[in-house]
PDB file of N, CA and C in Angstrom:
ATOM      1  N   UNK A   1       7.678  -5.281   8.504  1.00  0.00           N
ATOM      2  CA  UNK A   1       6.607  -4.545   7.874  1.00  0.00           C
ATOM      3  C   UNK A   1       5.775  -5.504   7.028  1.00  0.00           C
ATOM      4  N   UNK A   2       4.823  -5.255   6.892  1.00  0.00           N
ATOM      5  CA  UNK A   2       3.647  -5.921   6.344  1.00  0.00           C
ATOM      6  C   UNK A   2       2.951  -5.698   5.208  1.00  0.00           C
ATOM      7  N   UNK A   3       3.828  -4.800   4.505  1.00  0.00           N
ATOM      8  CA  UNK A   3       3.442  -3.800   3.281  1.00  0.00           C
ATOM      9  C   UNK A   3       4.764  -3.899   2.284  1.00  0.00           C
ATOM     10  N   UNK A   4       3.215  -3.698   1.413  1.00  0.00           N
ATOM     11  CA  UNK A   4       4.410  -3.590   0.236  1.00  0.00           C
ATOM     12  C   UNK A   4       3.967  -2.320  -1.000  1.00  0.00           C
ATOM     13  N   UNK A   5       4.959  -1.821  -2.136  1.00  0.00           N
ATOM     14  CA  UNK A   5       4.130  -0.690  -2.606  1.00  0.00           C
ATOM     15  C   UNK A   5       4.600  -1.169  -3.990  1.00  0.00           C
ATOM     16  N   UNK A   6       3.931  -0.510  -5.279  1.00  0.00           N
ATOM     17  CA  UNK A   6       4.230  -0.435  -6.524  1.00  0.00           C
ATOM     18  C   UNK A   6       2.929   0.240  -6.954  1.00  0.00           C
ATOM     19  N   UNK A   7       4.076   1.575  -7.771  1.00  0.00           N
ATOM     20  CA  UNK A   7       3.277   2.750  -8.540  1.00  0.00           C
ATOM     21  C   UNK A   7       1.987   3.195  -7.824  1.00  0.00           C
ATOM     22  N   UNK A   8       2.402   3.642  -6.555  1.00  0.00           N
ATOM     23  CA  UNK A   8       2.285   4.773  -5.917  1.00  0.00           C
ATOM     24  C   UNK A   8       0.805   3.705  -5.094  1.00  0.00           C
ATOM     25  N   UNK A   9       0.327   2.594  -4.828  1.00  0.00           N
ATOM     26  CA  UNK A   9      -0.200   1.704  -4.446  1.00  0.00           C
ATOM     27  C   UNK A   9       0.198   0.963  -3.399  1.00  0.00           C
ATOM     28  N   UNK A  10      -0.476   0.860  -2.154  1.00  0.00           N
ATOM     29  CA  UNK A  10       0.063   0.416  -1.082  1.00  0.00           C
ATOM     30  C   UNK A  10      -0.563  -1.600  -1.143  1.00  0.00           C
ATOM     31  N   UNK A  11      -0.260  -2.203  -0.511  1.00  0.00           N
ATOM     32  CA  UNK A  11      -1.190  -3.188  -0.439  1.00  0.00           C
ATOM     33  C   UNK A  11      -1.086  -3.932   1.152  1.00  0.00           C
ATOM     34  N   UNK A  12      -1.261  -4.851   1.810  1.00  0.00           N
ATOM     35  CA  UNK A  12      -0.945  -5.363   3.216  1.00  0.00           C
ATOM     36  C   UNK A  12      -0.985  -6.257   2.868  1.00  0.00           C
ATOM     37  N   UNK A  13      -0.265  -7.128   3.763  1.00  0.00           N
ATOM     38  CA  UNK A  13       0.442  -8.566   3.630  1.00  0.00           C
ATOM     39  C   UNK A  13       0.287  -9.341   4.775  1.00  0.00           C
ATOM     40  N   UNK A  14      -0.258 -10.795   4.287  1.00  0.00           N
ATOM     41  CA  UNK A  14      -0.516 -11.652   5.611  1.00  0.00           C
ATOM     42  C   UNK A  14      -0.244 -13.056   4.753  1.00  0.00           C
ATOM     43  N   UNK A  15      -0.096 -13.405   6.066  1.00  0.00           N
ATOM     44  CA  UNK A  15       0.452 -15.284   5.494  1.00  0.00           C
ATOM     45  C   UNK A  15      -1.218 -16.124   6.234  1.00  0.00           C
ATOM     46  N   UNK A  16      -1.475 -17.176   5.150  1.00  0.00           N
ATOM     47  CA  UNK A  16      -2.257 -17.920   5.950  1.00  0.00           C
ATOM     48  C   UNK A  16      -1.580 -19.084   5.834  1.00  0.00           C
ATOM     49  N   UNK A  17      -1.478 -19.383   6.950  1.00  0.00           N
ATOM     50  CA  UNK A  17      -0.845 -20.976   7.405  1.00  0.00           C
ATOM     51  C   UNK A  17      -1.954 -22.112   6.821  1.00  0.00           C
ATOM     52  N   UNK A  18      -3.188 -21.790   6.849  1.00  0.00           N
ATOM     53  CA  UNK A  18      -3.564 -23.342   6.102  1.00  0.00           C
ATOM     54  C   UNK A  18      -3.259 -23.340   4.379  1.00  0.00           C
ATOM     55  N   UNK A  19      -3.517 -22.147   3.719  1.00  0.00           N
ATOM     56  CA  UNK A  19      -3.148 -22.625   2.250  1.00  0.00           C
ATOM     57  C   UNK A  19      -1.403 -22.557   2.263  1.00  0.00           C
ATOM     58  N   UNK A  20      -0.516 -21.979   3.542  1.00  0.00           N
ATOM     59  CA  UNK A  20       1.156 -21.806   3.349  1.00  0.00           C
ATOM     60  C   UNK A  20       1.236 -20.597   1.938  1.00  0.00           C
ATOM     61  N   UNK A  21       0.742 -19.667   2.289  1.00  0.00           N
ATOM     62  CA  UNK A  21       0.876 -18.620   1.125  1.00  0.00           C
ATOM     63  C   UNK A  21       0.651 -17.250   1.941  1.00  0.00           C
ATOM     64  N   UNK A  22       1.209 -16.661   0.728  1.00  0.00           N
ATOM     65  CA  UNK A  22       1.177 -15.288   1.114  1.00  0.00           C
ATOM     66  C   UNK A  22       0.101 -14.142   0.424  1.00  0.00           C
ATOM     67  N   UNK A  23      -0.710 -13.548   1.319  1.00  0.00           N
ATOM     68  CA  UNK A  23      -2.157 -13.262   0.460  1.00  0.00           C
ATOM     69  C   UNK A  23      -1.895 -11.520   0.733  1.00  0.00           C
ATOM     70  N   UNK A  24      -1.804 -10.943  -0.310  1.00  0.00           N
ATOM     71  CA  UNK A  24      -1.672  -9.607  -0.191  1.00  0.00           C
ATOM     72  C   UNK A  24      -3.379  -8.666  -1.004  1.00  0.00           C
ATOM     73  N   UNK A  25      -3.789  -7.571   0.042  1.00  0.00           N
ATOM     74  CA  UNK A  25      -4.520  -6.857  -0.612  1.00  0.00           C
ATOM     75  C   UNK A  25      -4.245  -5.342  -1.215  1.00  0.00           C
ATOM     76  N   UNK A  26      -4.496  -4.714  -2.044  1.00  0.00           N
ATOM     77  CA  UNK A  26      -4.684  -3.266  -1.812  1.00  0.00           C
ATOM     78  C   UNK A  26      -5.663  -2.430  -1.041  1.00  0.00           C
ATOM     79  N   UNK A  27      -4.681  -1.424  -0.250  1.00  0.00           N
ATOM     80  CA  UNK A  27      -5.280  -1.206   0.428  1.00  0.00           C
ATOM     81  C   UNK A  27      -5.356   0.446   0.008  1.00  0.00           C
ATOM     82  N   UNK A  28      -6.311   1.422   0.851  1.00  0.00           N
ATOM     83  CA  UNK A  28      -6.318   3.152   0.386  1.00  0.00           C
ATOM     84  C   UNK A  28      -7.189   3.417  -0.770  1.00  0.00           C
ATOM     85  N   UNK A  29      -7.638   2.079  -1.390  1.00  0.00           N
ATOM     86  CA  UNK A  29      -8.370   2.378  -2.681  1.00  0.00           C
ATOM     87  C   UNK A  29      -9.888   1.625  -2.607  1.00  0.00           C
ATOM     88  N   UNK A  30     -11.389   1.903  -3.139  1.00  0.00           N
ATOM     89  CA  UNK A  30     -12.714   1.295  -3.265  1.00  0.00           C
ATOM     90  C   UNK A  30     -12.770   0.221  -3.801  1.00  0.00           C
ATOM     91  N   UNK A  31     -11.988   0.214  -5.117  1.00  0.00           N
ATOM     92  CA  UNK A  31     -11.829  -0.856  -5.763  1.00  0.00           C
ATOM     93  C   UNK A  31     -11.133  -2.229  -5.048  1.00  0.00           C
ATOM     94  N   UNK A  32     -11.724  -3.476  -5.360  1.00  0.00           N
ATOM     95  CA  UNK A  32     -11.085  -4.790  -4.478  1.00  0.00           C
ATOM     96  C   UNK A  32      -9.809  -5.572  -5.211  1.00  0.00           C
ATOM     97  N   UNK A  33      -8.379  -5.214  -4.900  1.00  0.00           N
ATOM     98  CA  UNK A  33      -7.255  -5.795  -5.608  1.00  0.00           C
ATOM     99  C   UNK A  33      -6.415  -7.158  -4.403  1.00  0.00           C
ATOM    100  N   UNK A  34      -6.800  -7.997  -4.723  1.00  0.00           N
ATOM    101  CA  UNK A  34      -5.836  -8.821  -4.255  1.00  0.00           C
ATOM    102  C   UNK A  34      -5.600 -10.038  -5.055  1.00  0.00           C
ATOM    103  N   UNK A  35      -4.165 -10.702  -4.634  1.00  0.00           N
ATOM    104  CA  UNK A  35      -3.085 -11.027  -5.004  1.00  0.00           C
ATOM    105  C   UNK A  35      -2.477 -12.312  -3.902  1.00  0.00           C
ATOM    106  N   UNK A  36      -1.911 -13.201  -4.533  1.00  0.00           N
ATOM    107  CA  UNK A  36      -1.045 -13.955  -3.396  1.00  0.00           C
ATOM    108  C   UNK A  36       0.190 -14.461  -4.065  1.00  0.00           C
ATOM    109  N   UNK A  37       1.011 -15.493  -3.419  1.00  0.00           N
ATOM    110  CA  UNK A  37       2.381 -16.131  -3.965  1.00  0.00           C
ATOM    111  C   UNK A  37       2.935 -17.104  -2.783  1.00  0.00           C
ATOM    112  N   UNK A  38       3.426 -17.719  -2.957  1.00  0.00           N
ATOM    113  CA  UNK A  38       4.281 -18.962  -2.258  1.00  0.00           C
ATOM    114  C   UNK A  38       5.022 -18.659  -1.556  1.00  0.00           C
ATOM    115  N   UNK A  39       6.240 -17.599  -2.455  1.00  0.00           N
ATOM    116  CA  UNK A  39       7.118 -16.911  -2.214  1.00  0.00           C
ATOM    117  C   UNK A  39       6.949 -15.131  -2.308  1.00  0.00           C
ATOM    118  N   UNK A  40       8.187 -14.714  -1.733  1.00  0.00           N
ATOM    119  CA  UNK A  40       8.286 -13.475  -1.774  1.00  0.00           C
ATOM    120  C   UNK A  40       8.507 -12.998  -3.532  1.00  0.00           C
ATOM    121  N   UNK A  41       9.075 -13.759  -4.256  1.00  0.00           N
ATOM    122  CA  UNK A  41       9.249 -13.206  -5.122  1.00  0.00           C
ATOM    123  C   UNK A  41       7.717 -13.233  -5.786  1.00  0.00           C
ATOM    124  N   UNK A  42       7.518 -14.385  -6.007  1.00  0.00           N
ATOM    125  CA  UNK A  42       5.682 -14.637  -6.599  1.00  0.00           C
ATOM    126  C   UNK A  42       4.867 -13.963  -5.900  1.00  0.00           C
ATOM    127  N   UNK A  43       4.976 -13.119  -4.263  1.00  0.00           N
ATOM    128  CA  UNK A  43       4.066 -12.496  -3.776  1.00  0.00           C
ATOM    129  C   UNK A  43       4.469 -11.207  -5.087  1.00  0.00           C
ATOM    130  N   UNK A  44       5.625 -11.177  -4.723  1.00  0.00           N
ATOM    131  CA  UNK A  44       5.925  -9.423  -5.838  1.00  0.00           C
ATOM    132  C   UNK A  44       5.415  -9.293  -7.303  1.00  0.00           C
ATOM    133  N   UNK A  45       5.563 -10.374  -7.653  1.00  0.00           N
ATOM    134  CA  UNK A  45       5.535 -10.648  -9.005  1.00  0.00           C
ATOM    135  C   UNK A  45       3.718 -10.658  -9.325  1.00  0.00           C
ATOM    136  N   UNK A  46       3.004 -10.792  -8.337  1.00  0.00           N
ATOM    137  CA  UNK A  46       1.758 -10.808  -8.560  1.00  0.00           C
ATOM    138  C   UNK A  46       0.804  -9.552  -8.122  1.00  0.00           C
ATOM    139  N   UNK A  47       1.553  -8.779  -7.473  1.00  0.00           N
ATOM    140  CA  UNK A  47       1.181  -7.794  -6.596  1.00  0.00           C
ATOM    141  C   UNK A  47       1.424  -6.669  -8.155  1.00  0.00           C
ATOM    142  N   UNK A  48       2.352  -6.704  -8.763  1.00  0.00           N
ATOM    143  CA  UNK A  48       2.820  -5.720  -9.884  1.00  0.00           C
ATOM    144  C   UNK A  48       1.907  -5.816 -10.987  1.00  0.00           C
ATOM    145  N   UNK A  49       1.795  -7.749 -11.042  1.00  0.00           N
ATOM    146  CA  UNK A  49       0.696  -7.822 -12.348  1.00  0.00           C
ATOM    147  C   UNK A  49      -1.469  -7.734 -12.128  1.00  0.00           C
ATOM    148  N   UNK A  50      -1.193  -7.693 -10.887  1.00  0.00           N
ATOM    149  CA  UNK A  50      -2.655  -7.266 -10.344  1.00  0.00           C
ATOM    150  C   UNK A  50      -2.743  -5.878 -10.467  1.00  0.00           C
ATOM    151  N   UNK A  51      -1.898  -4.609 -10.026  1.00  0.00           N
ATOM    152  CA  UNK A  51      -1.801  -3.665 -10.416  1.00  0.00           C
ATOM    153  C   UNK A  51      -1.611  -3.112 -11.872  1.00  0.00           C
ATOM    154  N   UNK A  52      -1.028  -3.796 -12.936  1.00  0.00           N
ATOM    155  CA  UNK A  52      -0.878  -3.610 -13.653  1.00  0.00           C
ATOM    156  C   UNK A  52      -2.399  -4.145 -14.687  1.00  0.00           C
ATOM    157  N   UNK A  53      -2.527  -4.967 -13.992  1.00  0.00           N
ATOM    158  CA  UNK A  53      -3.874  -6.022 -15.076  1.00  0.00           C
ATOM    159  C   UNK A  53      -5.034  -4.532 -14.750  1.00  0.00           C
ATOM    160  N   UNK A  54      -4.978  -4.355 -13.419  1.00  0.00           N
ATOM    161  CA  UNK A  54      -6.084  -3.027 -12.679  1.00  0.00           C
ATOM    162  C   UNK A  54      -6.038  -1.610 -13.921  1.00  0.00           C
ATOM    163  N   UNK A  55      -5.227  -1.226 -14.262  1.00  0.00           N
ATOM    164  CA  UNK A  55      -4.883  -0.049 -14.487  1.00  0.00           C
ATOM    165  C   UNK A  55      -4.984  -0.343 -15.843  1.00  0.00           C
ATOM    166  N   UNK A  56      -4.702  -1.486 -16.914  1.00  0.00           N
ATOM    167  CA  UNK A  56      -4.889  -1.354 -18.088  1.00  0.00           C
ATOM    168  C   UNK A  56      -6.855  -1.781 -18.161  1.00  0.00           C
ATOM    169  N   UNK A  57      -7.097  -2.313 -17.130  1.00  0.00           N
ATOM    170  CA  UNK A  57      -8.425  -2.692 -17.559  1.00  0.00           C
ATOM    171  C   UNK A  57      -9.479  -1.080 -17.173  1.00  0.00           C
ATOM    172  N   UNK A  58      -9.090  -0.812 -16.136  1.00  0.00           N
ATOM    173  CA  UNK A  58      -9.379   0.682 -16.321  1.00  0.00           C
ATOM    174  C   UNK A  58      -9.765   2.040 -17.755  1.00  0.00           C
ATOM    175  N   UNK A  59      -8.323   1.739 -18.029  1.00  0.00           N
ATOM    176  CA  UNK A  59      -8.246   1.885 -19.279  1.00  0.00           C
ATOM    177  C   UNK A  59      -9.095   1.409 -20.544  1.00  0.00           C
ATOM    178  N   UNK A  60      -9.249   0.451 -20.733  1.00  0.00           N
ATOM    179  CA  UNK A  60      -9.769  -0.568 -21.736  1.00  0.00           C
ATOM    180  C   UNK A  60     -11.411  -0.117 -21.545  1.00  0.00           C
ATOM    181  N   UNK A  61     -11.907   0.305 -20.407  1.00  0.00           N
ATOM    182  CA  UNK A  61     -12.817   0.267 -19.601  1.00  0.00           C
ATOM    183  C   UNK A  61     -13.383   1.605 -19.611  1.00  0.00           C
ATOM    184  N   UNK A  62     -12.629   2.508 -20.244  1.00  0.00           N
ATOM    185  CA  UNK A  62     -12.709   4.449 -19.957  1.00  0.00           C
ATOM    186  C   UNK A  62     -12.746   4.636 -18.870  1.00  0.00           C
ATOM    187  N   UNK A  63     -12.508   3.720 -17.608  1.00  0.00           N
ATOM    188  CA  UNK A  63     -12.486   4.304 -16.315  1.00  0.00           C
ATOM    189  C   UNK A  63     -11.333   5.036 -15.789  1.00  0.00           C
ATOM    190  N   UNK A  64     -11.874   5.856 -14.436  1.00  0.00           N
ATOM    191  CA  UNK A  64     -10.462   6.180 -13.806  1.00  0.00           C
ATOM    192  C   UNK A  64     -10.378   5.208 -12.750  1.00  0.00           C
ATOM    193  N   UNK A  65      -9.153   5.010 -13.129  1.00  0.00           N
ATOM    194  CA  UNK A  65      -8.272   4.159 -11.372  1.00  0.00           C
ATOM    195  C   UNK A  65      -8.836   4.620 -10.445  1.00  0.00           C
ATOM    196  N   UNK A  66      -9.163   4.044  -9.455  1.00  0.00           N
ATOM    197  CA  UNK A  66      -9.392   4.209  -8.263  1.00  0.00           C
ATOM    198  C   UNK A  66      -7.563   5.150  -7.665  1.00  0.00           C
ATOM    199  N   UNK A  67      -7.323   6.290  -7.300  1.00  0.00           N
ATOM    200  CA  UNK A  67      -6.054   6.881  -6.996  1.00  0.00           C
ATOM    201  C   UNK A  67      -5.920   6.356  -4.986  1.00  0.00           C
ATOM    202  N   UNK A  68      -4.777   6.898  -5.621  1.00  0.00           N
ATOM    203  CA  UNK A  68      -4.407   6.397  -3.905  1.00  0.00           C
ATOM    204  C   UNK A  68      -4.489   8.122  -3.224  1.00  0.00           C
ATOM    205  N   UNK A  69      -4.292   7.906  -1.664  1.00  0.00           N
ATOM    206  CA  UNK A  69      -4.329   9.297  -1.110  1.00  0.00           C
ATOM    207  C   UNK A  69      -3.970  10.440  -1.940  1.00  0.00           C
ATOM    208  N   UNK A  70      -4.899  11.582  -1.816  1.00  0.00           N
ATOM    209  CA  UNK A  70      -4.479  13.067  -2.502  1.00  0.00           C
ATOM    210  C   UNK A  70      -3.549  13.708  -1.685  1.00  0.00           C
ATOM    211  N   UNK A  71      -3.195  13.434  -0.073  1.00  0.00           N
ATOM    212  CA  UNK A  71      -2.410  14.491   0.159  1.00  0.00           C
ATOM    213  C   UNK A  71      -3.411  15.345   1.091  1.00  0.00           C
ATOM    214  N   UNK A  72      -4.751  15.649   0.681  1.00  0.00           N
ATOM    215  CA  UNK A  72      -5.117  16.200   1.295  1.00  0.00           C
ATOM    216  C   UNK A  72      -5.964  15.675   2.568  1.00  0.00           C
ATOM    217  N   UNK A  73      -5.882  16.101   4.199  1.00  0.00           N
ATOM    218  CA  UNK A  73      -6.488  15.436   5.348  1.00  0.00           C
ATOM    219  C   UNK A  73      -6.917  16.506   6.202  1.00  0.00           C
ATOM    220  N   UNK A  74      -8.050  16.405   6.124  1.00  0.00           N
ATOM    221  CA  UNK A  74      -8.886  17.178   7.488  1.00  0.00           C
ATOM    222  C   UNK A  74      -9.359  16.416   8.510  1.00  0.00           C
ATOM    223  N   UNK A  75      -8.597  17.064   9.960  1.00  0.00           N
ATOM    224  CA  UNK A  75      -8.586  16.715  10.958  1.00  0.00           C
ATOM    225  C   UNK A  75      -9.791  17.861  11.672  1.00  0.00           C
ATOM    226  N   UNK A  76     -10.425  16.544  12.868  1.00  0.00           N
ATOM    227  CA  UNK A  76     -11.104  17.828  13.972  1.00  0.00           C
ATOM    228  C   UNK A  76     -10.759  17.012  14.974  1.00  0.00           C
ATOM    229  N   UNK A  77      -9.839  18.212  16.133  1.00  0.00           N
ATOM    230  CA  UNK A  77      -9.213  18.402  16.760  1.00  0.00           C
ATOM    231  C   UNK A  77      -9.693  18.828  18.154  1.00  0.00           C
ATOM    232  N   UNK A  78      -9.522  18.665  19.787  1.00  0.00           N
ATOM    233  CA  UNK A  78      -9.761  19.248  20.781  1.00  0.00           C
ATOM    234  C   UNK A  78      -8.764  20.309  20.348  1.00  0.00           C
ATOM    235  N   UNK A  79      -9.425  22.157  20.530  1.00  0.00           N
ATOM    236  CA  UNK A  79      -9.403  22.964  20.673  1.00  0.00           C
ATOM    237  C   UNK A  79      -7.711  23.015  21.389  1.00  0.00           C
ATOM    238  N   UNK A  80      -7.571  22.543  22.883  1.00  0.00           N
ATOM    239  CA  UNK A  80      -6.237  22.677  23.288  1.00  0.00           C
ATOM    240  C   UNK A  80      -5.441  22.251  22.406  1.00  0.00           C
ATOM    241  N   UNK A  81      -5.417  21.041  21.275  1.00  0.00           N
ATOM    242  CA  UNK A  81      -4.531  20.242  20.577  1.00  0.00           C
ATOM    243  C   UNK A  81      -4.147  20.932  19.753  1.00  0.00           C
ATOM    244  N   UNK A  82      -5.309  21.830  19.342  1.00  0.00           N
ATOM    245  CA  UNK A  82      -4.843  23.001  18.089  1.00  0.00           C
ATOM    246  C   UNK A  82      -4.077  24.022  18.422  1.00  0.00           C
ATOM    247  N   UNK A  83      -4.206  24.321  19.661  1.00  0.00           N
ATOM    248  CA  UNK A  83      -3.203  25.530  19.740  1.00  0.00           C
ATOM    249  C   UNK A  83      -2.233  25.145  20.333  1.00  0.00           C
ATOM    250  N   UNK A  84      -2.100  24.085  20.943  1.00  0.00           N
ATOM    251  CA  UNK A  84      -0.247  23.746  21.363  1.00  0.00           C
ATOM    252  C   UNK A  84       0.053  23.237  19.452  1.00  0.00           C
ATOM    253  N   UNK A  85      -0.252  22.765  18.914  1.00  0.00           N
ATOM    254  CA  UNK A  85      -0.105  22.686  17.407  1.00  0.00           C
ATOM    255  C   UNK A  85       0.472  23.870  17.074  1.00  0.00           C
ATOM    256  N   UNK A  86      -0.778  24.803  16.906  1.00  0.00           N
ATOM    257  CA  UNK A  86      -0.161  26.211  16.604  1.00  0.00           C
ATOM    258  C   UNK A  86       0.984  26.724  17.082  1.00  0.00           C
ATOM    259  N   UNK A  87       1.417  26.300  18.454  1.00  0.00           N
ATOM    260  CA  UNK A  87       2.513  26.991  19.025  1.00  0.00           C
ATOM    261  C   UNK A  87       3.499  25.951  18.633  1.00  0.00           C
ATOM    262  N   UNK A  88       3.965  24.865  18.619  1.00  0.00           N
ATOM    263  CA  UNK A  88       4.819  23.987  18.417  1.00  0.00           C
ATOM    264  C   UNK A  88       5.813  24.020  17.174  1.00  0.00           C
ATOM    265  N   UNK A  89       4.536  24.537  16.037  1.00  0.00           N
ATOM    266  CA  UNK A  89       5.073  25.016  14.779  1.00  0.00           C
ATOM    267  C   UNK A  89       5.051  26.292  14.886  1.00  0.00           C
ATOM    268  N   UNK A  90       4.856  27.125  15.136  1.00  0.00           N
ATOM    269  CA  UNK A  90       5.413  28.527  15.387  1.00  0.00           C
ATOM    270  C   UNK A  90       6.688  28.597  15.879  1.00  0.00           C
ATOM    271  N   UNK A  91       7.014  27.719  17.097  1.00  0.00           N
ATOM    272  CA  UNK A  91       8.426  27.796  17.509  1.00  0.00           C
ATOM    273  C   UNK A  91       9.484  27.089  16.764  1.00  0.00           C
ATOM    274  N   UNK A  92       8.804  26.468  15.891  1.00  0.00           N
ATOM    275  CA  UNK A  92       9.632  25.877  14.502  1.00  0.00           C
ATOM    276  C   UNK A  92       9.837  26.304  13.621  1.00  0.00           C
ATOM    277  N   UNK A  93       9.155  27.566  13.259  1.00  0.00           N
ATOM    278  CA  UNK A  93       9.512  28.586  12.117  1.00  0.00           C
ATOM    279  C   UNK A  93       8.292  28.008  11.065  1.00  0.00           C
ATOM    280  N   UNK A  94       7.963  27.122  11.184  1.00  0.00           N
ATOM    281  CA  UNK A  94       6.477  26.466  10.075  1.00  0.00           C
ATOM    282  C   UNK A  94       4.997  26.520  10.291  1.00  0.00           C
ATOM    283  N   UNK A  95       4.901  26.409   9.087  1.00  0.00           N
ATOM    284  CA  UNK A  95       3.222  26.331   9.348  1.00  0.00           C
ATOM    285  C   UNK A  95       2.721  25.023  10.052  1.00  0.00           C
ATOM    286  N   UNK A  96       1.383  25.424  10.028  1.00  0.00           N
ATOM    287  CA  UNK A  96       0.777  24.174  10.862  1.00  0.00           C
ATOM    288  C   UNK A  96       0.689  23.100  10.089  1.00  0.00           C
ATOM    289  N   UNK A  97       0.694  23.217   8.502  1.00  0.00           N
ATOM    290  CA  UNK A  97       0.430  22.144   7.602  1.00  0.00           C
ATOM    291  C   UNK A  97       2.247  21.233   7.705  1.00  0.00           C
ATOM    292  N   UNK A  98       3.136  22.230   7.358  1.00  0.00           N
ATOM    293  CA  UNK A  98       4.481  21.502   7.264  1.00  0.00           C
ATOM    294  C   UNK A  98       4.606  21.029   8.748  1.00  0.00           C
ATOM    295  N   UNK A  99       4.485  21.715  10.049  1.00  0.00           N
ATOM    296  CA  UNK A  99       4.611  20.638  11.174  1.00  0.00           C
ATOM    297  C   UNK A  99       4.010  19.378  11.144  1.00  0.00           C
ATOM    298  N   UNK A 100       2.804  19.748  10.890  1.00  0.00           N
ATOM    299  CA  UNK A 100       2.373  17.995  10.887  1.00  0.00           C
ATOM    300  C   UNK A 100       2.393  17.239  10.108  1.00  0.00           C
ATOM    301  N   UNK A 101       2.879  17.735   8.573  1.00  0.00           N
ATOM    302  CA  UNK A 101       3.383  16.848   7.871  1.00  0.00           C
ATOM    303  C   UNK A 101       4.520  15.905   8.184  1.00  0.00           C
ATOM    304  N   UNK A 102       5.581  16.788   8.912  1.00  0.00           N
ATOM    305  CA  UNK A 102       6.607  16.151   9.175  1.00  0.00           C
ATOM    306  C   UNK A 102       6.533  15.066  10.634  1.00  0.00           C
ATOM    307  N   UNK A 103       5.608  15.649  11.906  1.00  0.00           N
ATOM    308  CA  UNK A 103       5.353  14.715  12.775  1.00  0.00           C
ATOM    309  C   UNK A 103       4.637  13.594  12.149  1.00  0.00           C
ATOM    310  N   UNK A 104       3.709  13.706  11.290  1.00  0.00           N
ATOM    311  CA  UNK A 104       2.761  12.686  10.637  1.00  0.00           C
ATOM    312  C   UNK A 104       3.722  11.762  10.054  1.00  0.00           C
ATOM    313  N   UNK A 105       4.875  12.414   9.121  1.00  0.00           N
ATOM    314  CA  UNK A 105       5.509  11.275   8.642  1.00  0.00           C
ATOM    315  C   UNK A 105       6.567  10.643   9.494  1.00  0.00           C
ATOM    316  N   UNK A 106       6.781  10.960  10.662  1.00  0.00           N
ATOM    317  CA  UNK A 106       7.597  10.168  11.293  1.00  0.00           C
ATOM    318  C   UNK A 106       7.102   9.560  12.027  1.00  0.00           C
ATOM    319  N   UNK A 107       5.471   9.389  12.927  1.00  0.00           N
ATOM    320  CA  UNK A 107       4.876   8.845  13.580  1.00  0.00           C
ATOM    321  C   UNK A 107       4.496   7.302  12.749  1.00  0.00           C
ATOM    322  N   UNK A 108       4.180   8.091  11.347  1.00  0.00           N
ATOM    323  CA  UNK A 108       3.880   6.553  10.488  1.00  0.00           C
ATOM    324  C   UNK A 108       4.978   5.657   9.769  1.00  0.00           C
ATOM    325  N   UNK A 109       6.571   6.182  10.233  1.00  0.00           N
ATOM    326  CA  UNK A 109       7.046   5.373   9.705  1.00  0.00           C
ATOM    327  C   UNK A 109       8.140   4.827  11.397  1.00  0.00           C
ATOM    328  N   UNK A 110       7.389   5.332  12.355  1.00  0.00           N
ATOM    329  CA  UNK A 110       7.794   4.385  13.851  1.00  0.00           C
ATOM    330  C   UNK A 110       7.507   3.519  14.051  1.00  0.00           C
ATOM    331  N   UNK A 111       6.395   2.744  12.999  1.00  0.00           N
ATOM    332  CA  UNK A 111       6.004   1.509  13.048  1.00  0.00           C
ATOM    333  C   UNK A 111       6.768   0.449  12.960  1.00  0.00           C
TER     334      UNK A 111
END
């Protein structure tokens, strides 16, 4: 995996072979947060204090954080997709929101 998280903040992770480092961004948010390290630990260790430097300067700043996902997602859908949906979670005893919550979260963590 290529990710890493702290306080509820996702970020992605890539190595560049010419500087030999590890360059991590945040990702899900407007605001531009990135971060790097040598190591895994200095990738972590910088990833926490970029988030952390973010959120007090926010602060300092009267701003709000840029938040990560609400939770909430509207999809538009082919018509057939919606109603085998509808039926799929019907024969599951759930709504359409808890079925695809739960396919959603297992599709994104088959990665």
């Amino acid at each position: 995996m290529n990710g890493m998280k702290y306080k509820g903040y996702c970020a992605r992770i890539d190595f560049d072979p010419e500087d030999k480092i590890f360059v991590g961004r945040v990702i899900g948010i407007n605001d531009v947060i990135s971060f790097h390290g040598e190591t895994v630990s200095e990738l972590e260790s910088a990833f926490a204090e970029s988030i952390d430097d973010y959120l007090s300067a926010c602060k300092k700043l009267g701003q709000k954080p840029n938040k990560t996902y609400s939770g909430n997602l509207m999809l538009r859908i082919p018509v057939d997709v919606h109603a085998a949906v509808a039926t799929a979670a019907e024969i599951k005893g759930q709504s359409i929101n808890q079925w695809a919550a739960r396919v959603l979260e297992e599709a994104a963590h088959a990665h």
